[in-house]
N, C-alpha and C. Protein backbone atom coordinates (compact mmCIF):
# COMPACT_ATOMS: atom_id res chain seq x y z
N UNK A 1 0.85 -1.17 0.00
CA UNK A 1 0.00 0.00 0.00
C UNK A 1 0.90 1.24 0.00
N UNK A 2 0.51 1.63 -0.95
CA UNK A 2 1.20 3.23 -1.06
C UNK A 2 1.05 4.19 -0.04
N UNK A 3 1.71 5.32 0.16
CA UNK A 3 0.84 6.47 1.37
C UNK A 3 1.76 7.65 0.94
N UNK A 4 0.97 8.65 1.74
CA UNK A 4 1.51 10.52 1.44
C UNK A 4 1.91 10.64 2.76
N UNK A 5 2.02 9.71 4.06
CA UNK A 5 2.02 10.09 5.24
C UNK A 5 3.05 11.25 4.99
N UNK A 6 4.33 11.42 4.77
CA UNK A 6 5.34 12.23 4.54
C UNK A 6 5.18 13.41 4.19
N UNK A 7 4.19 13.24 2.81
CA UNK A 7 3.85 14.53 2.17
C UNK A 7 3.17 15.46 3.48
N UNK A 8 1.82 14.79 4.10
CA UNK A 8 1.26 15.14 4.82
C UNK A 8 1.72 15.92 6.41
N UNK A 9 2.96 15.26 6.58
CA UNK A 9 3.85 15.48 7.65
C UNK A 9 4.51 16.46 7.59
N UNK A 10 4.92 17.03 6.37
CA UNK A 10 5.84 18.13 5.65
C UNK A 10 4.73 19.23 5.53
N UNK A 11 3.68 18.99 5.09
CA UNK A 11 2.40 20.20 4.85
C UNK A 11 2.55 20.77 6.09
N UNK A 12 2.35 20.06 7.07
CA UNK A 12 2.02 20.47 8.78
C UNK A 12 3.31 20.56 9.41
N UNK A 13 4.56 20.75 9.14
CA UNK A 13 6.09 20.66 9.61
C UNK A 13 5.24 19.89 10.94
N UNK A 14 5.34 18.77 11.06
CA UNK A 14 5.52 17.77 12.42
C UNK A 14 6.56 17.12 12.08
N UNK A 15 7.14 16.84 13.43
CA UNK A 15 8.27 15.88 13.10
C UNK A 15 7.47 14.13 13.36
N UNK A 16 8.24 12.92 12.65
CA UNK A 16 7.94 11.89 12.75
C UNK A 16 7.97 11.03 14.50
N UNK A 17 8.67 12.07 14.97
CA UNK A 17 8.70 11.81 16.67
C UNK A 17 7.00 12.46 17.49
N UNK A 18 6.77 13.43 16.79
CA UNK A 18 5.55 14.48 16.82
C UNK A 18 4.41 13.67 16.63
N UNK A 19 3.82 13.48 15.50
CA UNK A 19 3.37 12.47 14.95
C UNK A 19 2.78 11.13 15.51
N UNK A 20 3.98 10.59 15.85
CA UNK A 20 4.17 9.49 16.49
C UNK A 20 3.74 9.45 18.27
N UNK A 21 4.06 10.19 18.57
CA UNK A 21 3.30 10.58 20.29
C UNK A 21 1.90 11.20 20.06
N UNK A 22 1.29 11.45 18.68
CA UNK A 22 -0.45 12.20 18.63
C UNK A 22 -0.80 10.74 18.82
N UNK A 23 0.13 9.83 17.91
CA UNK A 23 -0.98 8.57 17.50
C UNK A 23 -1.12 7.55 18.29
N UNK A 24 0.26 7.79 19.80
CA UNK A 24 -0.03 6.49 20.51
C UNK A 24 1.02 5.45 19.90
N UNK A 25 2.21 5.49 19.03
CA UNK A 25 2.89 4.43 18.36
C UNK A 25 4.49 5.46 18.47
N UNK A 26 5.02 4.29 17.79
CA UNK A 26 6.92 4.64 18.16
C UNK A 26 6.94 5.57 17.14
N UNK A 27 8.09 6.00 17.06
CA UNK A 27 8.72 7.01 15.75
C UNK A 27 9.20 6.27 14.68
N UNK A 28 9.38 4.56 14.73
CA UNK A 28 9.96 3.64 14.26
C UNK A 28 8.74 3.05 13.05
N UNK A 29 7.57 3.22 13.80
CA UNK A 29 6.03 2.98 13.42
C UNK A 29 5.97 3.81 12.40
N UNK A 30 6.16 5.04 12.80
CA UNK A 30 5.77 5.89 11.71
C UNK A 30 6.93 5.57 10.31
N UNK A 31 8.11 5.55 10.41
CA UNK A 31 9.50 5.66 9.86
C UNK A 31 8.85 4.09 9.18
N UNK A 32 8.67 3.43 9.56
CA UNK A 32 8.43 1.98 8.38
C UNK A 32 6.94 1.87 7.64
N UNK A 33 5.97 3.09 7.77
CA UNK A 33 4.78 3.33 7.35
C UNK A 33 5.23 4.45 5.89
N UNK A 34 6.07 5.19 6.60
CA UNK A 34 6.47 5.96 4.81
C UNK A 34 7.25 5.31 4.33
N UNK A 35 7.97 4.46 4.69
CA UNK A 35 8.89 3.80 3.84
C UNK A 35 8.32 2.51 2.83
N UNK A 36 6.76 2.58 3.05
CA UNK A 36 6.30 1.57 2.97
C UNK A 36 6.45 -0.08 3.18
N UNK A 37 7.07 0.09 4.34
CA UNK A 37 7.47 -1.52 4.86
C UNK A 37 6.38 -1.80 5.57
N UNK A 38 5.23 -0.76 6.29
CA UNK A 38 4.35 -1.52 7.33
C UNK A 38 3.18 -0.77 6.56
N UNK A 39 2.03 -1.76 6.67
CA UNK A 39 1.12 -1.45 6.59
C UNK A 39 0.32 -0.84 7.99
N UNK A 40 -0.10 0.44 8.11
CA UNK A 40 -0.60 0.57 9.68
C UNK A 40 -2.28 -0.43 9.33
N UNK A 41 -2.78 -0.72 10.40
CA UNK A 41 -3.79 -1.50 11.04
C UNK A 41 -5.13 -0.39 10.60
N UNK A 42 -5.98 -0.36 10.00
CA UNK A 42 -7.12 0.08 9.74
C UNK A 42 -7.20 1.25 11.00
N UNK A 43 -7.39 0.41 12.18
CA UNK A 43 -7.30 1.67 13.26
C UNK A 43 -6.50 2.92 13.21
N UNK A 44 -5.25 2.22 13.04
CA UNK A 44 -4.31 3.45 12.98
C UNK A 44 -3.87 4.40 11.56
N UNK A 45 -4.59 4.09 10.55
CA UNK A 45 -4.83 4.53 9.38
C UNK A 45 -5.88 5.28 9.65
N UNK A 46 -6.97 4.68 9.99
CA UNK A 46 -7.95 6.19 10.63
C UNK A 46 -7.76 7.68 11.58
N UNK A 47 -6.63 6.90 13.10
CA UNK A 47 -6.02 7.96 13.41
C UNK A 47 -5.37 9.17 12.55
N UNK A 48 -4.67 8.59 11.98
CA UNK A 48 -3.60 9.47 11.45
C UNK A 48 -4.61 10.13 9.71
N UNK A 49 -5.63 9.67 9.84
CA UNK A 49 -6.43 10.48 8.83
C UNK A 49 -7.34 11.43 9.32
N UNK A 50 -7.61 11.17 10.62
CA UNK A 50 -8.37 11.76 11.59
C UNK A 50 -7.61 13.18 11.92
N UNK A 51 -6.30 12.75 12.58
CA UNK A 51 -5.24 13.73 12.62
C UNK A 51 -4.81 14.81 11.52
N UNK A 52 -4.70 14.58 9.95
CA UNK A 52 -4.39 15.39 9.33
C UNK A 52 -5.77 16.29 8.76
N UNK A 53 -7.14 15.48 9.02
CA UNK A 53 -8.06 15.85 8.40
C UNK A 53 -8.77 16.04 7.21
N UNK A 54 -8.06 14.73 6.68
CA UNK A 54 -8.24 14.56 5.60
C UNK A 54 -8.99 13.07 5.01
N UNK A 55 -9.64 12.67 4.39
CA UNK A 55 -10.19 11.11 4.11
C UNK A 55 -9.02 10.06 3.88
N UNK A 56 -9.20 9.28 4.86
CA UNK A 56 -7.92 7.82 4.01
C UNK A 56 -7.66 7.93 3.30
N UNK A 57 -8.53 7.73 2.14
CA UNK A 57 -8.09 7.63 0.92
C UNK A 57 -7.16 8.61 0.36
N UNK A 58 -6.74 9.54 0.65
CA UNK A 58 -5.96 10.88 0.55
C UNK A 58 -4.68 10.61 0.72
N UNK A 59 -4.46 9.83 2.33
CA UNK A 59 -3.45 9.54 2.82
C UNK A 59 -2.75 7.98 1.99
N UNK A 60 -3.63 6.87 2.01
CA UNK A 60 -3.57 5.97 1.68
C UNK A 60 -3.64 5.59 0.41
N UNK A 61 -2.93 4.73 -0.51
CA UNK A 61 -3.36 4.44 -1.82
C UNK A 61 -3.48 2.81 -2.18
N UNK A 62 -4.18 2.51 -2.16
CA UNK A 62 -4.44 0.77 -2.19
C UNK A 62 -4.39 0.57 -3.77
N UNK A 63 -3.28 -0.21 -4.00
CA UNK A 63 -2.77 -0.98 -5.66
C UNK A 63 -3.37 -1.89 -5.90
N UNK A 64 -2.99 -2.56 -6.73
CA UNK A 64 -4.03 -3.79 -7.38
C UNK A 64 -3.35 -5.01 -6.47
């Protein structure tokens, strides 16, 4: 799964340590979610869409 978390992170200058203490998860969490190594958990894909204020789908990009 693709994502803008980064883009989104950079719009709002938060740092990935920042971020990472709104959502309740490590800085490590966040750091393997833009890198696209982790998929976050539906829950925490809502947080952090909740957080920027924007729809999942914005943040998130689901491939074939």
């Amino acid at each position: 799964m693709e994502n803008k978390l980064k883009v989104f992170r950079a719009m709002q200058d938060i740092t990935q340590e920042d971020l990472a203490h709104e959502l309740g998860v490590t800085r490590q969490t966040i750091i393997a979610i833009e890198k696209n190594k982790y998929d976050p958990s539906l829950s925490l894909a809502f947080k952090i869409s909740r957080f920027f204020k924007v729809q999942i789908e914005d943040v998130f990009v689901y491939g074939d």
